[in-house]
Structure formats: C-alpha cells, structure tokens
C-alpha atoms as a PDB file:
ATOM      1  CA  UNK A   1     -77.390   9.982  70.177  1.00  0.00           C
ATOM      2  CA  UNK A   2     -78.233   8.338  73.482  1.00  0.00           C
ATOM      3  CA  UNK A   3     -80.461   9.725  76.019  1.00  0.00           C
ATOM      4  CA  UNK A   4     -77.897  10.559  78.368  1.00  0.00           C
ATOM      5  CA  UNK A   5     -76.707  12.731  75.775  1.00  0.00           C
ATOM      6  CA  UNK A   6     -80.504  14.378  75.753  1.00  0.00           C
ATOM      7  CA  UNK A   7     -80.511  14.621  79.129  1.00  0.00           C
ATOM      8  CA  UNK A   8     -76.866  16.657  79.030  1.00  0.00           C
ATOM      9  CA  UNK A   9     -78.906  18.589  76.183  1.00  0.00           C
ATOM     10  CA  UNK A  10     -81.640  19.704  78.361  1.00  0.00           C
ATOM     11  CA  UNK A  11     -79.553  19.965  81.563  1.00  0.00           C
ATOM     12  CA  UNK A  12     -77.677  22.534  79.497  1.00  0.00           C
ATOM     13  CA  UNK A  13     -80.868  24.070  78.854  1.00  0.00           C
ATOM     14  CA  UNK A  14     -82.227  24.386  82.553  1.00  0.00           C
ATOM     15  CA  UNK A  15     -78.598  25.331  83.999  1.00  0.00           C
ATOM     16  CA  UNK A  16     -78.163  28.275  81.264  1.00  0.00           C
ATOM     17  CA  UNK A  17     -81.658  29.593  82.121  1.00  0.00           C
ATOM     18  CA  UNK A  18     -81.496  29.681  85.620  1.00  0.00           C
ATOM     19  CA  UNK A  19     -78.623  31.844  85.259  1.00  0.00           C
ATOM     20  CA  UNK A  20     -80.378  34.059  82.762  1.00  0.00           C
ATOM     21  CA  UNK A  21     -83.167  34.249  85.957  1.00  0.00           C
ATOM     22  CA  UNK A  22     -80.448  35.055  88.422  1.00  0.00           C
ATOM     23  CA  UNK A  23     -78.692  38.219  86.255  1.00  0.00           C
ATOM     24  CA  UNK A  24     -82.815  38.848  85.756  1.00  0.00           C
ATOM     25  CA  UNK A  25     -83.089  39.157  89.534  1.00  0.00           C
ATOM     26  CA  UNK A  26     -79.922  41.427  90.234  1.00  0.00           C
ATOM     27  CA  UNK A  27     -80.839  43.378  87.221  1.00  0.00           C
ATOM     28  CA  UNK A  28     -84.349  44.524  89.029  1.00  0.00           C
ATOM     29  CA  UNK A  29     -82.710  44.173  92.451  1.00  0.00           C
ATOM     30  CA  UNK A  30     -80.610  47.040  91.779  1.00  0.00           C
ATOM     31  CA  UNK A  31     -82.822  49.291  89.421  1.00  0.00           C
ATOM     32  CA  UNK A  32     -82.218  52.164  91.948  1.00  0.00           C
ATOM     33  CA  UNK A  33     -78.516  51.502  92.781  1.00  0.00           C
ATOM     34  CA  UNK A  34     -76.544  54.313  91.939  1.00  0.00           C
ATOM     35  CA  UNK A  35     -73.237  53.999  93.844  1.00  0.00           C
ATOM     36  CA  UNK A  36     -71.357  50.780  92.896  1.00  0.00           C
ATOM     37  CA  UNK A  37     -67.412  49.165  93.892  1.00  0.00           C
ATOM     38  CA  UNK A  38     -66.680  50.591  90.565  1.00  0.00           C
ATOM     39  CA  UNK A  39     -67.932  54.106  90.633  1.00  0.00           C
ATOM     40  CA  UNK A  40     -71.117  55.581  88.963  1.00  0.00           C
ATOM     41  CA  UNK A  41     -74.776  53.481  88.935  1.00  0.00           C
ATOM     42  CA  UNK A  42     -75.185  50.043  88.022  1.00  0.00           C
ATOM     43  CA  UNK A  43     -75.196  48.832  84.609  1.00  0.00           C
ATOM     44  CA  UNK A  44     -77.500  45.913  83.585  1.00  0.00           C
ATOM     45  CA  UNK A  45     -75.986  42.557  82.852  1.00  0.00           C
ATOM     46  CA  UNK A  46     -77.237  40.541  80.185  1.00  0.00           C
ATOM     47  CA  UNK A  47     -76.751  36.387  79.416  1.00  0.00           C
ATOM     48  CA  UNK A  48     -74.590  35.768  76.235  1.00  0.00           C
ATOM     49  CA  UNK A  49     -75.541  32.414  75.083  1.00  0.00           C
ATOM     50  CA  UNK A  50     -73.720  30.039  72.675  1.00  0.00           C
ATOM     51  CA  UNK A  51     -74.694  27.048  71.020  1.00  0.00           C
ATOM     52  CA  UNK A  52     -72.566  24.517  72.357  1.00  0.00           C
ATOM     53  CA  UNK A  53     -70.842  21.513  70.094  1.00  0.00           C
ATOM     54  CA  UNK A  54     -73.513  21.911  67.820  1.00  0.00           C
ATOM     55  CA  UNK A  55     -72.536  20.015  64.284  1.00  0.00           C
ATOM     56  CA  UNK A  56     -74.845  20.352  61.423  1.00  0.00           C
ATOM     57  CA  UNK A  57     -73.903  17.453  59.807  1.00  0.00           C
ATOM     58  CA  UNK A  58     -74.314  15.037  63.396  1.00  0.00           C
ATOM     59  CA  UNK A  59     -77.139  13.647  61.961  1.00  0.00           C
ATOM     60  CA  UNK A  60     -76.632  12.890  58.535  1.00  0.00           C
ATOM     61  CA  UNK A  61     -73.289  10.838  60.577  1.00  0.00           C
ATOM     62  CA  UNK A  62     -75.683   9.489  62.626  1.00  0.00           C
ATOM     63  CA  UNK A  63     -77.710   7.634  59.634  1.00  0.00           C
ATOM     64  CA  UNK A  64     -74.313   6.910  57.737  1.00  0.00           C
ATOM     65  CA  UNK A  65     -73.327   4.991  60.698  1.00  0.00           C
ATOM     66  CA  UNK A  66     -76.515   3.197  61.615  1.00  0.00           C
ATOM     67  CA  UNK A  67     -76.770   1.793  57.843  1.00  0.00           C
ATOM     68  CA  UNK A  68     -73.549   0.533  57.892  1.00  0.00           C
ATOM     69  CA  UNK A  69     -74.303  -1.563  61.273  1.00  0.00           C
ATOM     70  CA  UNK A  70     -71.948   0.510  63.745  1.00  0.00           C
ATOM     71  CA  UNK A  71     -74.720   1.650  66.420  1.00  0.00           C
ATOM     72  CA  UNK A  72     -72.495   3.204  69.018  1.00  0.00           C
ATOM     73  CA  UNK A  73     -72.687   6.408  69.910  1.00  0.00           C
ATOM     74  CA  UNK A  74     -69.291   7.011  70.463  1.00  0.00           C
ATOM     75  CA  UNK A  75     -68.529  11.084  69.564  1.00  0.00           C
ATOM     76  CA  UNK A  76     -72.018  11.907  69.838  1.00  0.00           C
ATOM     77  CA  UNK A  77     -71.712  12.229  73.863  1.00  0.00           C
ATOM     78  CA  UNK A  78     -71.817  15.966  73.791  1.00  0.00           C
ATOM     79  CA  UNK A  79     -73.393  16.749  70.901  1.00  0.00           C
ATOM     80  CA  UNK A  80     -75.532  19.798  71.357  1.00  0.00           C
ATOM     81  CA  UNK A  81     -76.518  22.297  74.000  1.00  0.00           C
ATOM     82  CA  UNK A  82     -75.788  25.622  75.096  1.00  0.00           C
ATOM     83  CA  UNK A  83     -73.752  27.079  77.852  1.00  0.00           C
ATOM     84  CA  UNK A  84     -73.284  30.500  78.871  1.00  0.00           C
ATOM     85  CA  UNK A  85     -69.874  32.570  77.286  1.00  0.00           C
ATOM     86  CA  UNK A  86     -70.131  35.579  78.480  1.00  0.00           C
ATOM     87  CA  UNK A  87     -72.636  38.135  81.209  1.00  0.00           C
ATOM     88  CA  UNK A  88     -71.901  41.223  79.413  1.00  0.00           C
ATOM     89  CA  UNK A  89     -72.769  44.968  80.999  1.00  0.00           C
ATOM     90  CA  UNK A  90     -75.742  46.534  78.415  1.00  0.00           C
ATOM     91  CA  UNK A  91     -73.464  49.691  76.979  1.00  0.00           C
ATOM     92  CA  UNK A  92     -76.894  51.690  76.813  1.00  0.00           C
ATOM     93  CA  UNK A  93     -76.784  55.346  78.360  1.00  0.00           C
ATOM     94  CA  UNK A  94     -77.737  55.794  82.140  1.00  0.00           C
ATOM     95  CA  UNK A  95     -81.038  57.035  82.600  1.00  0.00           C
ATOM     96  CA  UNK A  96     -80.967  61.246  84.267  1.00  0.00           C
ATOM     97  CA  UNK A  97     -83.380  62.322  86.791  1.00  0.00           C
ATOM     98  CA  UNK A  98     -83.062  65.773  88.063  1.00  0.00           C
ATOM     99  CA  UNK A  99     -82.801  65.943  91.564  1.00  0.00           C
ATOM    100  CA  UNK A 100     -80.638  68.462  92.907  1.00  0.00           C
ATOM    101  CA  UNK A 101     -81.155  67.657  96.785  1.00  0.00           C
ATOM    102  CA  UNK A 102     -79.577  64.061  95.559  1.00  0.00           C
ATOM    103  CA  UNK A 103     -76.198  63.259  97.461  1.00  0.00           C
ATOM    104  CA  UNK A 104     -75.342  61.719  94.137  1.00  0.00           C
ATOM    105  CA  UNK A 105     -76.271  64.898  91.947  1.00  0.00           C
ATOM    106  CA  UNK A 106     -73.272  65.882  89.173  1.00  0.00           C
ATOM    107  CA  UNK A 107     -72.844  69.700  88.829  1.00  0.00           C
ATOM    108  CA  UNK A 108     -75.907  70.409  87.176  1.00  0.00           C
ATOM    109  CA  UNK A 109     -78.082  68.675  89.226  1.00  0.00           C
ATOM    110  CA  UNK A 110     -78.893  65.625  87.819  1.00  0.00           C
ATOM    111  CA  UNK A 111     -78.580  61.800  89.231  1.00  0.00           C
ATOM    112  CA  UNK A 112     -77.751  59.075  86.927  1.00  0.00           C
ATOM    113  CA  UNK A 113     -80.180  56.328  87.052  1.00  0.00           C
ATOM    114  CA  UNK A 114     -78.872  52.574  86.307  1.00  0.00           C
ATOM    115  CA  UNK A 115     -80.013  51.631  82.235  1.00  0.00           C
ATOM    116  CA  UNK A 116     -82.322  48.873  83.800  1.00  0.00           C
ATOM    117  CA  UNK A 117     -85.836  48.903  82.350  1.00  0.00           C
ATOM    118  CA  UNK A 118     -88.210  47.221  84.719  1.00  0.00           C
ATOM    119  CA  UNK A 119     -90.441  45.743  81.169  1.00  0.00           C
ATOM    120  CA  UNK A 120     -87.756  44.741  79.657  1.00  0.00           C
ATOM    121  CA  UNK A 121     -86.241  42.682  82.735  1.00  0.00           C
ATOM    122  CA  UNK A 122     -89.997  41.370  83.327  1.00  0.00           C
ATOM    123  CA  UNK A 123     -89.837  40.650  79.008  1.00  0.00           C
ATOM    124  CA  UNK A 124     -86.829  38.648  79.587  1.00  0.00           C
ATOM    125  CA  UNK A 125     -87.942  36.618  82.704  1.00  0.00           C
ATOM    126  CA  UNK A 126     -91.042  35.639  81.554  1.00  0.00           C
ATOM    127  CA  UNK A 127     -89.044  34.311  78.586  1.00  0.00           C
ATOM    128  CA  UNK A 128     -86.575  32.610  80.618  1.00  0.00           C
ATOM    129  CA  UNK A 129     -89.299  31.198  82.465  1.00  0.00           C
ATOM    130  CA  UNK A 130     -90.820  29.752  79.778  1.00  0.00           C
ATOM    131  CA  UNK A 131     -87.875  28.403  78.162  1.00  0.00           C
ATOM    132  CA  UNK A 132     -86.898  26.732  81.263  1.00  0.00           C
ATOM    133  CA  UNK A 133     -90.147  24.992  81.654  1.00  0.00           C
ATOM    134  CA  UNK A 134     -90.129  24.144  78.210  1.00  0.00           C
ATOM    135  CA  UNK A 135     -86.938  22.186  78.971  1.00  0.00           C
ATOM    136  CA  UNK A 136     -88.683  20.404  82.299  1.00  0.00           C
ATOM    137  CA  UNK A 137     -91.319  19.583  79.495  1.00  0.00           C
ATOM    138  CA  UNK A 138     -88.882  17.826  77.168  1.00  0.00           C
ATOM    139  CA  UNK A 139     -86.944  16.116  80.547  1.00  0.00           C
ATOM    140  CA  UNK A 140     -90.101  14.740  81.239  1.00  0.00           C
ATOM    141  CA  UNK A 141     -91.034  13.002  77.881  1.00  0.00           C
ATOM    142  CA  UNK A 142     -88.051  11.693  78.186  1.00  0.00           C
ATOM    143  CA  UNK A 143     -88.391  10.105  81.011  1.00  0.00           C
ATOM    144  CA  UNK A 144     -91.610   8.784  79.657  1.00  0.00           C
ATOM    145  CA  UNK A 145     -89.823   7.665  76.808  1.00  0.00           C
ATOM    146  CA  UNK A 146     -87.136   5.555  79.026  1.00  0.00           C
ATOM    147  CA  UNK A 147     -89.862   4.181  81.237  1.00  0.00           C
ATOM    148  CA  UNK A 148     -91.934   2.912  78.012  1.00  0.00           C
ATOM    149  CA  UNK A 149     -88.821   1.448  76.844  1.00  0.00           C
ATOM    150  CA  UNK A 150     -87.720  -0.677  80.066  1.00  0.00           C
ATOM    151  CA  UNK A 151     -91.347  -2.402  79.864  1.00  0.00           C
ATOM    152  CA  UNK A 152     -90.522  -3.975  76.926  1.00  0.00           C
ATOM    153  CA  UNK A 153     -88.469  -6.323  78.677  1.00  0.00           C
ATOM    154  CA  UNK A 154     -91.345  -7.208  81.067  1.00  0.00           C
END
C-alpha cells in the first residue's frame, strides 16, 4: 500500500464526514419545519456508510508479495475507505404537539412535529466531529511520515 493510497483512505474519511455534518446541519435547521415539497413535516436524514473495497485478506497479499521480491503496489490503489451509499429518511413516528390555533392542526387538533431530536443530532455531530479530526490527525502523521522519509536522501 502506498501513501497515496492512505491519503485516498483518509480523504474518504474527511469527505464522508463532512457530509454526515451537512445532513447534521439540515437535520437541526429544520427541527420546526412542518410543511415540506412533499407534504407533511420533515423527516430526519441520516448518513448510510459503507466500507469501501475493503479486502480482508489485502494484507496477508501484501506480505506474500513482498517475500517473493514483487514490491509494487499495483491492485492495492484503492484498497480501503468508506464512501457514503445511501442518506436515508429516519422511519421513526412524527412527534404531536397539541395546538389547535396551528394552521397546520389535523382534525383533532394536533400538529405533527418533524422526528428530529435536538441530542441526538448534537450526539451525532460531536461524533462526526471527532471522527473527522481524527482523520486530519492521521493526514498529518502522514505527512510527517513522507517528510522524514525525503531527508533520507539529504
């Protein structure tokens, strides 16, 4: 594995949890919506993830390869990551609040209320954020890495 591959790695990483962040930010951005295009309050989105090329055996074909003298890293240019599949509406029930003055009130009086939970979306962004930084961590030992290894030729 190369480190352009690592950097792809923890590119994948940062890209996938900015998005998370974004669908974060509509979520709470619209935790009183209750008209949308489609009729009926807004429904909070979550991030699917999915592990992305991810072989189990990439490293034991690594070593095979490296004891028997063939050190290129051909097939191992994409070999790991995530990427985002899928921002999926949360099925959960709509929150009621009874408020018969409401322009949005059924029959009965009540007003349904988007399913976004303000702890949970603050939950999820503060792991998000943390996972994101943990990827700027691993970027920059890497780059501390690279630099280490181009004074060697000094």
């Amino acid at each position: 594995m190369s480190f352009l591959s690592t950097i792809n790695i923890i590119g994948s990483g940062i890209t996938a949890q900015h998005l998370r962040l974004d669908v974060i930010s509509e979520n709470v951005t619209n935790i009183n919506t209750t008209r949308t295009e489609e009729g009926g309050p807004y429904r909070r989105k979550l991030v699917v993830f999915q592990a992305q090329n991810a072989t189990r055996d990439a490293f034991r074909v690594a070593m095979a390869q490296a004891r028997n003298g063939m050190v290129s890293n051909a097939g191992f240019e994409n070999s790991g990551g995530v990427r985002v599949v899928e921002i999926a509406e949360d099925p959960s029930d709509f929150k009621l609040k009874y408020d018969p003055t409401d322009p949005d009130a059924n029959e009965e009086g009540y007003v349904e209320l988007p399913n976004v939970d303000l702890v949970k979306e603050i939950t999820d962004a503060m792991a998000a954020s943390q996972a994101y930084s943990a990827d700027v961590t691993a970027f920059n030992v890497l780059k501390g890495v690279i630099s280490s290894g181009l004074e060697i030729g000094r």
